[in-house]
N, C-alpha and C. Protein backbone atom coordinates (compact mmCIF):
# COMPACT_ATOMS: atom_id res chain seq x y z
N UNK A 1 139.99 6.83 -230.97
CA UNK A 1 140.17 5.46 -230.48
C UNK A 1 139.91 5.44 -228.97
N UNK A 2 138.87 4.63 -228.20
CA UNK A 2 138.58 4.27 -226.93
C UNK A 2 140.01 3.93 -226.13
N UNK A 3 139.67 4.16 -224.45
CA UNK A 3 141.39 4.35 -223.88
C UNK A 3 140.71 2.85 -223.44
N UNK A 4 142.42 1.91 -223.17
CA UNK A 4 141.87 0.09 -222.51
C UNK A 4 142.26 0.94 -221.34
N UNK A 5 141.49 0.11 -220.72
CA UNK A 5 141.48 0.64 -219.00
C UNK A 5 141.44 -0.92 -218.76
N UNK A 6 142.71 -0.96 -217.41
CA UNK A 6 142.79 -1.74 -216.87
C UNK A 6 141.96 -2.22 -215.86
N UNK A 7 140.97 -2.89 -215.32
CA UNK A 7 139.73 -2.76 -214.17
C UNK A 7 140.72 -3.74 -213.00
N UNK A 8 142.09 -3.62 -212.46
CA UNK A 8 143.09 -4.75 -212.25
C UNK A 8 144.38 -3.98 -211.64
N UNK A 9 144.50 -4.29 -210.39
CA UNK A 9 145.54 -3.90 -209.54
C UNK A 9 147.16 -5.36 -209.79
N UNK A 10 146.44 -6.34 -210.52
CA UNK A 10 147.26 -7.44 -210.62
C UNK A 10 148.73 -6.98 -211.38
N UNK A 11 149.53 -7.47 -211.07
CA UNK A 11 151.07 -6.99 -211.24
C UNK A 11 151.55 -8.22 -212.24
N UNK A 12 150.66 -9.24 -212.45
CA UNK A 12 150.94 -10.13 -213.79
C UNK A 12 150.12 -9.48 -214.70
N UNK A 13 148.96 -8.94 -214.08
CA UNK A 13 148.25 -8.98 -215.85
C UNK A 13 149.29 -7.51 -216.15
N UNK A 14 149.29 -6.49 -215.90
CA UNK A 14 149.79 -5.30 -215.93
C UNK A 14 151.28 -5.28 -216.74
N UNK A 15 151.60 -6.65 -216.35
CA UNK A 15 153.01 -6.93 -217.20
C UNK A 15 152.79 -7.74 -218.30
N UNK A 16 151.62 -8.10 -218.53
CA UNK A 16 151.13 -9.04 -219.71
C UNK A 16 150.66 -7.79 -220.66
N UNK A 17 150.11 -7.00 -220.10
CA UNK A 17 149.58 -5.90 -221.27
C UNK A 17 151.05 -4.84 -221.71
N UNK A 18 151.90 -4.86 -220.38
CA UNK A 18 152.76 -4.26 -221.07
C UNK A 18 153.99 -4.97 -222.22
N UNK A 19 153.79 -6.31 -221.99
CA UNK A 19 154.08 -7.16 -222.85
C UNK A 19 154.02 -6.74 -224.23
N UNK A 20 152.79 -6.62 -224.31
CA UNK A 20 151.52 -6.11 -225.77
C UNK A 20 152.48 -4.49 -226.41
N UNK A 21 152.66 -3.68 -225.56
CA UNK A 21 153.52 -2.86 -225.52
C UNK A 21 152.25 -1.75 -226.30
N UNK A 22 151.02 -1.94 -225.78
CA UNK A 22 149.90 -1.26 -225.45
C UNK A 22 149.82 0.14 -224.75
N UNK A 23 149.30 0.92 -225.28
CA UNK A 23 149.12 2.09 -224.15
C UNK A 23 147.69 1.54 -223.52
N UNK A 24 147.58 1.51 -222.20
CA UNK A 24 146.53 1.63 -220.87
C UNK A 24 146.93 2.31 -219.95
N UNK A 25 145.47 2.43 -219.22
CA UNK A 25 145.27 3.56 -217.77
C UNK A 25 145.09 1.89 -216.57
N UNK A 26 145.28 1.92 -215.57
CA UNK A 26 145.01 1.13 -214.86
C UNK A 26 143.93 2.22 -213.51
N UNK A 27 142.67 1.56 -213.40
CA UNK A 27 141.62 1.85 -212.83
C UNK A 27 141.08 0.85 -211.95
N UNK A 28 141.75 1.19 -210.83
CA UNK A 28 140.97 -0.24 -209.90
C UNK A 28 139.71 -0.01 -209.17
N UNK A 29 139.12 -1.16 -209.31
CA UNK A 29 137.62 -1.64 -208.84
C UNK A 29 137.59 -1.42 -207.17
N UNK A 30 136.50 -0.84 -206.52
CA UNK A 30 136.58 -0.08 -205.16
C UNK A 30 135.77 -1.38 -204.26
N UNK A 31 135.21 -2.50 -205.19
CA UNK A 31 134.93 -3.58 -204.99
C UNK A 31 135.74 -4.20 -204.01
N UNK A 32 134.48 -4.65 -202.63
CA UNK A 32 135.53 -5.63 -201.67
C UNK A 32 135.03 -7.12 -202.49
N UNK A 33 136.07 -8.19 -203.42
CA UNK A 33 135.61 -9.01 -204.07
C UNK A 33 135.82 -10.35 -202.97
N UNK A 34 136.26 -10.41 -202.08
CA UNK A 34 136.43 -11.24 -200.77
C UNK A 34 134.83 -11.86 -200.00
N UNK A 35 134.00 -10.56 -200.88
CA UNK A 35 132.41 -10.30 -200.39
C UNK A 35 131.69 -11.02 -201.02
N UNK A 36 132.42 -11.15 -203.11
CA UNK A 36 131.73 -11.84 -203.62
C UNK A 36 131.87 -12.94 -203.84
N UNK A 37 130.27 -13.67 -203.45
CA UNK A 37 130.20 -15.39 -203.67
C UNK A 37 129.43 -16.20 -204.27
N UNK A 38 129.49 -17.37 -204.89
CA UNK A 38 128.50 -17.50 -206.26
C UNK A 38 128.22 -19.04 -205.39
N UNK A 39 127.83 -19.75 -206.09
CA UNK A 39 127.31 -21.13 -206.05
C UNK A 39 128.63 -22.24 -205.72
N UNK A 40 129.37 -21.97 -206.98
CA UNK A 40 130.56 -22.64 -207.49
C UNK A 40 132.17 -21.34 -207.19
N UNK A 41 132.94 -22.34 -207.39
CA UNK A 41 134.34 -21.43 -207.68
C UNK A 41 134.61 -20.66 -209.42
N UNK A 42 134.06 -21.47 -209.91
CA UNK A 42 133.65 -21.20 -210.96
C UNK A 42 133.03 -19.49 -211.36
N UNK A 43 131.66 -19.75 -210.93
CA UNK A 43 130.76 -18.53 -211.06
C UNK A 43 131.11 -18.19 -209.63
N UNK A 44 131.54 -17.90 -209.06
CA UNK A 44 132.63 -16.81 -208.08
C UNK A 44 133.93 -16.01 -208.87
N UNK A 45 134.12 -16.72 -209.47
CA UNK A 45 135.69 -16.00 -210.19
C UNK A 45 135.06 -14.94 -211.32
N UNK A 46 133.94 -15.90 -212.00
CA UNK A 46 132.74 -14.95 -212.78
C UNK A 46 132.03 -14.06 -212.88
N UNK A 47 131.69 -14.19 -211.78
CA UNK A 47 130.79 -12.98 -211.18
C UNK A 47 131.66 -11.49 -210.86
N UNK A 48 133.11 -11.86 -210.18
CA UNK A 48 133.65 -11.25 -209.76
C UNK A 48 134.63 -10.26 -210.99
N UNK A 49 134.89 -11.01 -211.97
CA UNK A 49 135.41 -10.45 -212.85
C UNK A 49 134.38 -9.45 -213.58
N UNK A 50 133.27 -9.63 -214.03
CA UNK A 50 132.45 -8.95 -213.95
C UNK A 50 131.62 -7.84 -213.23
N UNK A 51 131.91 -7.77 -211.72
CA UNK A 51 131.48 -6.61 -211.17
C UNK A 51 132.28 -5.96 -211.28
N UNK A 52 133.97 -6.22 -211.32
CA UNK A 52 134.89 -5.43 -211.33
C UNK A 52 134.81 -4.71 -212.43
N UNK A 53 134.45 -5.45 -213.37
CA UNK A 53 134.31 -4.40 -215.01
C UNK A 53 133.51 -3.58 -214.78
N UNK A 54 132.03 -3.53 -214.65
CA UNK A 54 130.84 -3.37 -214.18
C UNK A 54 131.30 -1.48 -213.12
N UNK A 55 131.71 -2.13 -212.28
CA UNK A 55 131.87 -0.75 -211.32
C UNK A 55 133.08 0.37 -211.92
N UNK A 56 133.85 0.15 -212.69
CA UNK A 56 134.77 0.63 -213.17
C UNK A 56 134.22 1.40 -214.29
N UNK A 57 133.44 0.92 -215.09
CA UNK A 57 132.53 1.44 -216.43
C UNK A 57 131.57 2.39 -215.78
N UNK A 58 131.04 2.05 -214.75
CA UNK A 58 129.70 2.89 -214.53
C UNK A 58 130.73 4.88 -213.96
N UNK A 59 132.29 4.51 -213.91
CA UNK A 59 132.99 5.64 -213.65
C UNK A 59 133.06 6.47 -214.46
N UNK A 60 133.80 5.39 -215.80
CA UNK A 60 134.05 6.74 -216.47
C UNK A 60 132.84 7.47 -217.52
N UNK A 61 133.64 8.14 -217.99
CA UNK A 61 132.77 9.38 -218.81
C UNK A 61 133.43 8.99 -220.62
N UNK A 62 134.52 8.70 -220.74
CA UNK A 62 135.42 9.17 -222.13
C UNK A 62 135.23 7.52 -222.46
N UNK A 63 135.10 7.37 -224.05
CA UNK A 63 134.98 5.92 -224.41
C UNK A 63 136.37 5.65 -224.65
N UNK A 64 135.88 3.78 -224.14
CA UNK A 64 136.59 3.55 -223.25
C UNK A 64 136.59 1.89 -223.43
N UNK A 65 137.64 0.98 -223.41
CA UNK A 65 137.48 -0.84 -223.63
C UNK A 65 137.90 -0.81 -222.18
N UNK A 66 137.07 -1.56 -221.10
CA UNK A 66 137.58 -2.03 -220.00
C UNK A 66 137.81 -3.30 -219.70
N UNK A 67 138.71 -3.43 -219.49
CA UNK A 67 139.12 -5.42 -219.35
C UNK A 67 139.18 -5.65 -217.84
N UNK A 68 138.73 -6.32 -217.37
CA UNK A 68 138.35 -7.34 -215.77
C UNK A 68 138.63 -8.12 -215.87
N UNK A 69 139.20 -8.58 -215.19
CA UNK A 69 139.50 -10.14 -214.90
C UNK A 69 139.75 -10.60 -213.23
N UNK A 70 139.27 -12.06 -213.21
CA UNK A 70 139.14 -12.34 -212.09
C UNK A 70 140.51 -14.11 -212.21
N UNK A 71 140.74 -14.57 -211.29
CA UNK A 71 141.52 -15.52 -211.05
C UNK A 71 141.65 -16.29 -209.54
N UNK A 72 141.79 -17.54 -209.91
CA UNK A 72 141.91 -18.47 -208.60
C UNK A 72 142.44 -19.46 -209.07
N UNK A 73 143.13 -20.44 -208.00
CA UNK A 73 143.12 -21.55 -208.17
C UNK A 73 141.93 -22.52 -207.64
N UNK A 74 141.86 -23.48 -208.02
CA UNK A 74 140.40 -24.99 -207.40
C UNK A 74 140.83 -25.97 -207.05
N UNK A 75 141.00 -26.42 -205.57
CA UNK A 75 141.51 -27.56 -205.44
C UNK A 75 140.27 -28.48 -205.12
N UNK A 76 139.84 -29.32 -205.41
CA UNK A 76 138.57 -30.00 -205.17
C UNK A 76 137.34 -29.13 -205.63
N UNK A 77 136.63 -28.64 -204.40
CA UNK A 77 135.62 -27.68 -204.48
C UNK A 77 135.93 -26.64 -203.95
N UNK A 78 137.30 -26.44 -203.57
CA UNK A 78 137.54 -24.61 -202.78
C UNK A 78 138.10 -23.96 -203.86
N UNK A 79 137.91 -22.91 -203.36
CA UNK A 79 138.06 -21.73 -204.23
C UNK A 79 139.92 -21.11 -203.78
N UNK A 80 140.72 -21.09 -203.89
CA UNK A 80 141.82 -20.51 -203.29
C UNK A 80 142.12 -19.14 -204.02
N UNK A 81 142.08 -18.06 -202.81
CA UNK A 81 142.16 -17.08 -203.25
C UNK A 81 143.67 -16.34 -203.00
N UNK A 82 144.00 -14.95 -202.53
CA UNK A 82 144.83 -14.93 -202.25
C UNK A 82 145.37 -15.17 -200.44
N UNK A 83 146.37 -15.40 -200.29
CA UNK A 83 146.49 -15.81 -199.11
C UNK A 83 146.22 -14.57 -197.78
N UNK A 84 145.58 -14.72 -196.96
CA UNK A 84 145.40 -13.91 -195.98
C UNK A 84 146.59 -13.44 -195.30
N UNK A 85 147.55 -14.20 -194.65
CA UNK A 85 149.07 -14.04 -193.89
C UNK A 85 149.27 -14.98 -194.24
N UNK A 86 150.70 -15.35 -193.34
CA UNK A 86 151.41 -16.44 -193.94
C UNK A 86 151.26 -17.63 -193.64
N UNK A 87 150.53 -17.73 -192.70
CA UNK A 87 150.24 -19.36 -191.89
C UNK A 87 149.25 -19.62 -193.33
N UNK A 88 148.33 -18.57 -193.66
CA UNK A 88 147.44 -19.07 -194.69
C UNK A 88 148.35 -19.34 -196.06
N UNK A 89 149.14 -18.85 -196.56
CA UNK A 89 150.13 -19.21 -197.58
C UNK A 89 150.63 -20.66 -197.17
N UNK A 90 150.54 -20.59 -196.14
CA UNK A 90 151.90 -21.94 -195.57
C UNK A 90 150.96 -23.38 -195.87
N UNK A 91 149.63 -23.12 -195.70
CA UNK A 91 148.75 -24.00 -195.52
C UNK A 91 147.96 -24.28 -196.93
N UNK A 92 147.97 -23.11 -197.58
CA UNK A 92 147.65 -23.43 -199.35
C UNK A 92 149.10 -24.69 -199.69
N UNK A 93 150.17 -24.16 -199.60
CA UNK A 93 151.33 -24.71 -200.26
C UNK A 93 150.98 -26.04 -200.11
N UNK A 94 150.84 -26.16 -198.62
CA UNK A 94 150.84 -27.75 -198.33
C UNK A 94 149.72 -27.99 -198.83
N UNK A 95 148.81 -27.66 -199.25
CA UNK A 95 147.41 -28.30 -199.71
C UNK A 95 147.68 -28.59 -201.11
N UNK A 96 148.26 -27.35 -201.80
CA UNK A 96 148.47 -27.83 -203.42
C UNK A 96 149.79 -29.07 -203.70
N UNK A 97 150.91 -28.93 -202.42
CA UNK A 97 151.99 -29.61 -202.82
C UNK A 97 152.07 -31.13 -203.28
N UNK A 98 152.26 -31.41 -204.23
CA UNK A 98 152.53 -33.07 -205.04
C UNK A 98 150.62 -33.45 -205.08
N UNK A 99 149.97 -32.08 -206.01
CA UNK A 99 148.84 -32.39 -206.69
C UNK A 99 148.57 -31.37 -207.45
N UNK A 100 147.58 -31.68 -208.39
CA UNK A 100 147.14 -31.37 -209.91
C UNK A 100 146.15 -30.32 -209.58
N UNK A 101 146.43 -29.01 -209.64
CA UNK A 101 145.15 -28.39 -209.51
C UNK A 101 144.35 -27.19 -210.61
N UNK A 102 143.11 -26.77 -210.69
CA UNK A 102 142.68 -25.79 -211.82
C UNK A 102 143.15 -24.42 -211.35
N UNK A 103 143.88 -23.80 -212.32
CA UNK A 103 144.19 -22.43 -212.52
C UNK A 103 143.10 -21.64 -213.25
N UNK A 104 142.32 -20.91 -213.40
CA UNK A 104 140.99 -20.39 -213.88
C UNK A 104 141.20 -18.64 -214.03
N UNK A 105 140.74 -18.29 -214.64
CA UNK A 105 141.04 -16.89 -215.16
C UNK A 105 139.59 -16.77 -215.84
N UNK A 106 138.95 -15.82 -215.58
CA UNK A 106 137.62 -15.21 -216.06
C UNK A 106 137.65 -13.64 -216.46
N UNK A 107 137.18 -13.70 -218.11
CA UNK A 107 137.94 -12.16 -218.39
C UNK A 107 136.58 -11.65 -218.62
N UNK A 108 136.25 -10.55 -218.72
CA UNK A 108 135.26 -9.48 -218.81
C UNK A 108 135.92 -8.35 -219.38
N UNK A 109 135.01 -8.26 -221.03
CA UNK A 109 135.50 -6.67 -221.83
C UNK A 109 134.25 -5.65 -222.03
N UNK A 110 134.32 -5.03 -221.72
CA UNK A 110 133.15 -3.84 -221.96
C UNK A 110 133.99 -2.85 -222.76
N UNK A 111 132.49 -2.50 -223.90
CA UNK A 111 132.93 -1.20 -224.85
C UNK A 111 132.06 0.25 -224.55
N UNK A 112 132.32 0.74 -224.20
CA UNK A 112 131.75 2.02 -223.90
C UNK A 112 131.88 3.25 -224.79
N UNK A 113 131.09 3.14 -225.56
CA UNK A 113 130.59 4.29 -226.69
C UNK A 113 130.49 5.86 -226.02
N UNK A 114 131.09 6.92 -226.86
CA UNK A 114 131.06 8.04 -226.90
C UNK A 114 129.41 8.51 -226.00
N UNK A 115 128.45 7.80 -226.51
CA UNK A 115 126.99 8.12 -226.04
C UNK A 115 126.94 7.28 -224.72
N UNK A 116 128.23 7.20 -223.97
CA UNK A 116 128.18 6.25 -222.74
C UNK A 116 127.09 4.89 -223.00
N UNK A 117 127.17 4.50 -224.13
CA UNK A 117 126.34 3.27 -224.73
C UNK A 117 127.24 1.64 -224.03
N UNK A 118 126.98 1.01 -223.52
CA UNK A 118 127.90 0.04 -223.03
C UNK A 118 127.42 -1.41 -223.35
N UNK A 119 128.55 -2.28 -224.02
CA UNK A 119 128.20 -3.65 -224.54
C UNK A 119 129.44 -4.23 -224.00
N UNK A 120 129.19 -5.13 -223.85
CA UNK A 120 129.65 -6.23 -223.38
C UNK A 120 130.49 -7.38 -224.93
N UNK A 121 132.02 -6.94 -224.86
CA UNK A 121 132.59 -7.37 -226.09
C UNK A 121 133.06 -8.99 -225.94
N UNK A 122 133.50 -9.29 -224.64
CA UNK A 122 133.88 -10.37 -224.26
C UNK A 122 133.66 -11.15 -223.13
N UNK A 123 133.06 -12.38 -222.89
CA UNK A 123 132.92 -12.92 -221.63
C UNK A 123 133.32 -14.32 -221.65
N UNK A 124 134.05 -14.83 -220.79
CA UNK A 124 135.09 -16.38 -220.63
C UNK A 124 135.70 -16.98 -219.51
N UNK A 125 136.14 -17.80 -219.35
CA UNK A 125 136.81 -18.20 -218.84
C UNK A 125 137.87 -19.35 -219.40
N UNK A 126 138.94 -19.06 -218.99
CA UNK A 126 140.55 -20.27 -219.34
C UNK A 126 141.04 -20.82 -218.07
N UNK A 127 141.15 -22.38 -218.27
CA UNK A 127 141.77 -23.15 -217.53
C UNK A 127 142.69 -23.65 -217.67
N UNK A 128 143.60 -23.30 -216.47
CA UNK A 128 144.97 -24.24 -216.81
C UNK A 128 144.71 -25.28 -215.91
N UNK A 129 145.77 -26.12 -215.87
CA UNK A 129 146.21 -27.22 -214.94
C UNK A 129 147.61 -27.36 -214.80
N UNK A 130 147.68 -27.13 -212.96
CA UNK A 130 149.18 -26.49 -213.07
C UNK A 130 149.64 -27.56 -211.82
N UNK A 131 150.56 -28.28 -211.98
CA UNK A 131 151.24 -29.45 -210.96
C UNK A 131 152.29 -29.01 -210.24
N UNK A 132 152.50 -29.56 -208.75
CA UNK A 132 153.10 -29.31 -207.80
C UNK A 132 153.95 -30.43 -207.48
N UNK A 133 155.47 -30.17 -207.32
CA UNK A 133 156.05 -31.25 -206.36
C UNK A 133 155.93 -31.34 -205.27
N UNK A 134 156.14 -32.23 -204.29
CA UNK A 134 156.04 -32.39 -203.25
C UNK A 134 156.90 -31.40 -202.77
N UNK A 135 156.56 -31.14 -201.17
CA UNK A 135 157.30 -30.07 -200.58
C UNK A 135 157.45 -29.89 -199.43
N UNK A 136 158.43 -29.39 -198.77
CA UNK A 136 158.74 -29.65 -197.46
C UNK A 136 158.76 -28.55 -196.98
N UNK A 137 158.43 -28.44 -195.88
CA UNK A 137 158.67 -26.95 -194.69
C UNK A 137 159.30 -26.12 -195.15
N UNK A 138 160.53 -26.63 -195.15
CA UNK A 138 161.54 -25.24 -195.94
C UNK A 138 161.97 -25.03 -196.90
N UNK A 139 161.26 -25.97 -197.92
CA UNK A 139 160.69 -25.29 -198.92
C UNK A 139 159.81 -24.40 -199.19
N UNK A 140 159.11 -24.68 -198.50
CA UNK A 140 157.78 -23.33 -198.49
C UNK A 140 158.07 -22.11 -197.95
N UNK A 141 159.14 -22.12 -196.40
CA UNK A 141 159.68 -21.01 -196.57
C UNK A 141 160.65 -20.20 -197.08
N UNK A 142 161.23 -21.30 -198.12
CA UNK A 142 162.68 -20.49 -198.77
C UNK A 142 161.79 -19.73 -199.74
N UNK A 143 160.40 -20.11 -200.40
CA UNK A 143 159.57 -19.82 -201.33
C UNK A 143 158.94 -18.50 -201.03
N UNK A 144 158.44 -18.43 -199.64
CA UNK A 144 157.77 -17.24 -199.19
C UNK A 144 158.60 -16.26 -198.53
N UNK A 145 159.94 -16.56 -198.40
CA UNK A 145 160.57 -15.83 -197.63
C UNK A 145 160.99 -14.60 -198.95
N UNK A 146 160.75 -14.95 -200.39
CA UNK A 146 161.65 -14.46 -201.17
C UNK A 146 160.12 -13.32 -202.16
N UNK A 147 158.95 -14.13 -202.01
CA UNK A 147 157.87 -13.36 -202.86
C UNK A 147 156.81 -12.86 -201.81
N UNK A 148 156.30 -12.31 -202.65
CA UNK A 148 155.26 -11.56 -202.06
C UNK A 148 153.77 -12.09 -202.53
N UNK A 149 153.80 -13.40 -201.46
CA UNK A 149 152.55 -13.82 -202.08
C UNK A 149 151.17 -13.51 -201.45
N UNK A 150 150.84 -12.44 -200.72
CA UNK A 150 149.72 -12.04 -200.91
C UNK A 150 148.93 -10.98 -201.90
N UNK A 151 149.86 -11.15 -203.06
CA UNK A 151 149.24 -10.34 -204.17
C UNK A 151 148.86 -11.58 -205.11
N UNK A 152 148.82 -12.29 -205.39
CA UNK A 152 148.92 -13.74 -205.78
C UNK A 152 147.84 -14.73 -205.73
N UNK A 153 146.74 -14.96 -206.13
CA UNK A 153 146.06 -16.52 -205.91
C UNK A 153 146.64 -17.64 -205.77
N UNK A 154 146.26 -17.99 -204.53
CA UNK A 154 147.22 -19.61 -204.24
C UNK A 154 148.61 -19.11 -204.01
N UNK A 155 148.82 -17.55 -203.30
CA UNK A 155 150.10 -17.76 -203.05
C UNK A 155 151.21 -17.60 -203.62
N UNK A 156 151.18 -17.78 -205.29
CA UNK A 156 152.27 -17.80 -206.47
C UNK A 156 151.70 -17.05 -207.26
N UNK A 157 152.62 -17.10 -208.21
CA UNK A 157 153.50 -16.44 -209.48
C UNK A 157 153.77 -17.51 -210.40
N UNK A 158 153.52 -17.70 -211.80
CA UNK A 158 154.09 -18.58 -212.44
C UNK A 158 155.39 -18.66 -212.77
N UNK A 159 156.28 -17.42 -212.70
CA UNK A 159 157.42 -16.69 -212.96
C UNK A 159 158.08 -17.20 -211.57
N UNK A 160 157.72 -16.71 -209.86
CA UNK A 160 158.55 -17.14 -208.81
C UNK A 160 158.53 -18.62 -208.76
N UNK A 161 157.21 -19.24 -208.94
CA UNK A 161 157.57 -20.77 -208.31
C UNK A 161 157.87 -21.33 -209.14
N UNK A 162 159.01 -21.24 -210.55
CA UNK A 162 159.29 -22.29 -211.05
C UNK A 162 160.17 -23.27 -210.40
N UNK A 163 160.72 -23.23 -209.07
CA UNK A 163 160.87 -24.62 -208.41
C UNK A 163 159.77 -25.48 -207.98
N UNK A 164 159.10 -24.98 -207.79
CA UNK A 164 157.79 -26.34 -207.52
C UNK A 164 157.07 -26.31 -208.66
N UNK A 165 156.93 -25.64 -209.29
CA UNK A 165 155.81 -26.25 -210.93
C UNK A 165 156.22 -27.21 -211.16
N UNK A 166 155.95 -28.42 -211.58
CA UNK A 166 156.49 -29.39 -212.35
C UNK A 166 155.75 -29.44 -213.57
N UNK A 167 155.03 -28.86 -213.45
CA UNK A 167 154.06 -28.84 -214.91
C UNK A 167 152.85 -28.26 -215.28
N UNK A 168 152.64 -27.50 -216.45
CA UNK A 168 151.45 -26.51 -216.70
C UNK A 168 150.82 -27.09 -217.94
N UNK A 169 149.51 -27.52 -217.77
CA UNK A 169 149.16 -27.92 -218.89
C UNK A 169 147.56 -26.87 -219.64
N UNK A 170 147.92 -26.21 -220.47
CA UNK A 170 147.28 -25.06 -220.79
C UNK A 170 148.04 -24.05 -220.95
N UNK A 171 146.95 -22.81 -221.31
CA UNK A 171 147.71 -21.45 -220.80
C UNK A 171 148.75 -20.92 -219.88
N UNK A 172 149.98 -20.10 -220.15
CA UNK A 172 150.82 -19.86 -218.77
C UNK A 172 150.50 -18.76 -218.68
N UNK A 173 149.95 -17.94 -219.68
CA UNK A 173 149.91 -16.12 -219.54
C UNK A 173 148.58 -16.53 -218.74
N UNK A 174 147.55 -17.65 -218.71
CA UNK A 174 146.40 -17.65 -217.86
C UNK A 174 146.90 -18.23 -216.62
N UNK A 175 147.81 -18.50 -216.04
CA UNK A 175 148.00 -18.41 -214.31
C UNK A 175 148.86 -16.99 -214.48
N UNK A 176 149.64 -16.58 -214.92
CA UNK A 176 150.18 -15.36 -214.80
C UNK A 176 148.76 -13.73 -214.68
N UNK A 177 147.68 -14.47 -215.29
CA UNK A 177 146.08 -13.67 -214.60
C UNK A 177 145.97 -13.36 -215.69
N UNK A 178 145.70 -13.74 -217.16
CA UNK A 178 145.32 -13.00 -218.74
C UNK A 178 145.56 -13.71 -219.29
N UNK A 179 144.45 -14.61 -219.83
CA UNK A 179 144.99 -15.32 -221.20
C UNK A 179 144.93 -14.60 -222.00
N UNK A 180 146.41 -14.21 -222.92
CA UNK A 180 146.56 -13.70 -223.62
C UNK A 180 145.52 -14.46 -224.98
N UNK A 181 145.67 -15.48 -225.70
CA UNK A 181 145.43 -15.50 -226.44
C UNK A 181 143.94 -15.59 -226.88
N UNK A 182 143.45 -15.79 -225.48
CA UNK A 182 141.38 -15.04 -225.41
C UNK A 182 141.20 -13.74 -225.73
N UNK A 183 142.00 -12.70 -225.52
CA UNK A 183 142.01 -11.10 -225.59
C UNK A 183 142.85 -10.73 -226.59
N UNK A 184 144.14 -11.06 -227.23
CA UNK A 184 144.28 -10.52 -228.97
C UNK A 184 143.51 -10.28 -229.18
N UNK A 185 142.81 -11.52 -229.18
CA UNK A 185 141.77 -11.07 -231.04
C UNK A 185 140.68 -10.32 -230.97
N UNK A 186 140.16 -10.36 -229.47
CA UNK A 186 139.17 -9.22 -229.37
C UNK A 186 139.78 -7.80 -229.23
N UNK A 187 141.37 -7.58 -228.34
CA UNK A 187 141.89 -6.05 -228.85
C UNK A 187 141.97 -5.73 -230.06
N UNK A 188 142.72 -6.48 -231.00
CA UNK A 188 142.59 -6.72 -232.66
C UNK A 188 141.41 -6.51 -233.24
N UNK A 189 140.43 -6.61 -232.70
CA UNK A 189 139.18 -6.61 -233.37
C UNK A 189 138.59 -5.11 -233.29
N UNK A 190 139.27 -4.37 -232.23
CA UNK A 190 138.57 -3.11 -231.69
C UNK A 190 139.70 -2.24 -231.92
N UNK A 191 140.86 -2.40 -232.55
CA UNK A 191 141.99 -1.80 -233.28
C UNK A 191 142.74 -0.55 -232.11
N UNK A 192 142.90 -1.86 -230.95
CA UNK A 192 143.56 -1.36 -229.42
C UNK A 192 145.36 -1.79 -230.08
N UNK A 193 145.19 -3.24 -230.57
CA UNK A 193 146.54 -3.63 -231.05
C UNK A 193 146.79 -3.58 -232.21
């Protein structure tokens, strides 16, 4: 049976697979993805989830399912990634606070055959839509004072900010960085779960 290799330093997806109660290796991508940029936010999150698979596969040697994934939030036409410091956290908050914005998750699965043969098992993307209350100064810092949101797109956690969510419409394991229920059925299918 092929080892899942994680292509993902993310501390939601990592708890989503251990969810699964899965054996994986976690193998992170040497990729500066800050570098990569597409047209759209869209095919940026795309692209990126994909090189990450991409450079991680071309490593190993032993067959092998590698899962990538990429994530952001979209407010208009920007791309929000993770926050640089905190003035940049401080300044997402207020941008998303008391509005509707896309949560996006782009997964990438590669199968890598014994003959280092490599196919491409899964390619997607899931959108949530995840709402903000309004918010005040110190709110934002009682919020940041307590997480660690530069591991985070947009800053959060679906798990820390349940005081400002007011509402998720879609996937939650897809702002948590994995839609789960895009990847069952393809682990299921490759008899990982």
């Amino acid at each position: 049976m092929p080892d899942l290799v994680l292509a993902s330093q993310s501390l939601g997806r990592k708890k989503l697979l251990q969810y699964l109660k899965i054996p994986f290796k976690i193998i992170i991508s040497s990729l500066d993805e800050e570098k990569i940029l597409a047209k759209t936010p869209e095919e940026t999150i795309r692209l990126r989830a994909k090189l990450k698979g991409e450079e991680v596969a071309s490593r190993l040697q032993s067959p092998s399912i590698i899962l990538s994934a990429d994530s952001g939030a979209v407010f208009g036409r920007e791309l929000i990634g993770k926050p640089h410091s905190r003035e940049d956290a401080v300044r997402i908050l207020k941008t998303l606070a008391g509005h509707r914005h896309k949560y996006i998750t782009s997964t990438y699965i590669i199968k890598l055959s014994t003959d280092k043969l490599k196919s491409i098992i899964y390619q997607g993307e899931n959108t949530s839509f995840v709402t903000f209350r309004k918010m005040a100064k110190d709110d934002i810092n009682f919020f940041l004072d307590r997480t660690d949101y530069t591991r985070f797109a947009a800053g959060y956690i679906l798990v820390s900010a349940q005081d400002f969510i007011t509402r998720v419409e879609g996937s939650l394991s897809n702002v948590i960085g994995l839609p789960l229920e895009d990847i069952i059925p393809v682990l299921k299918k490759e008899h990982i779960i």
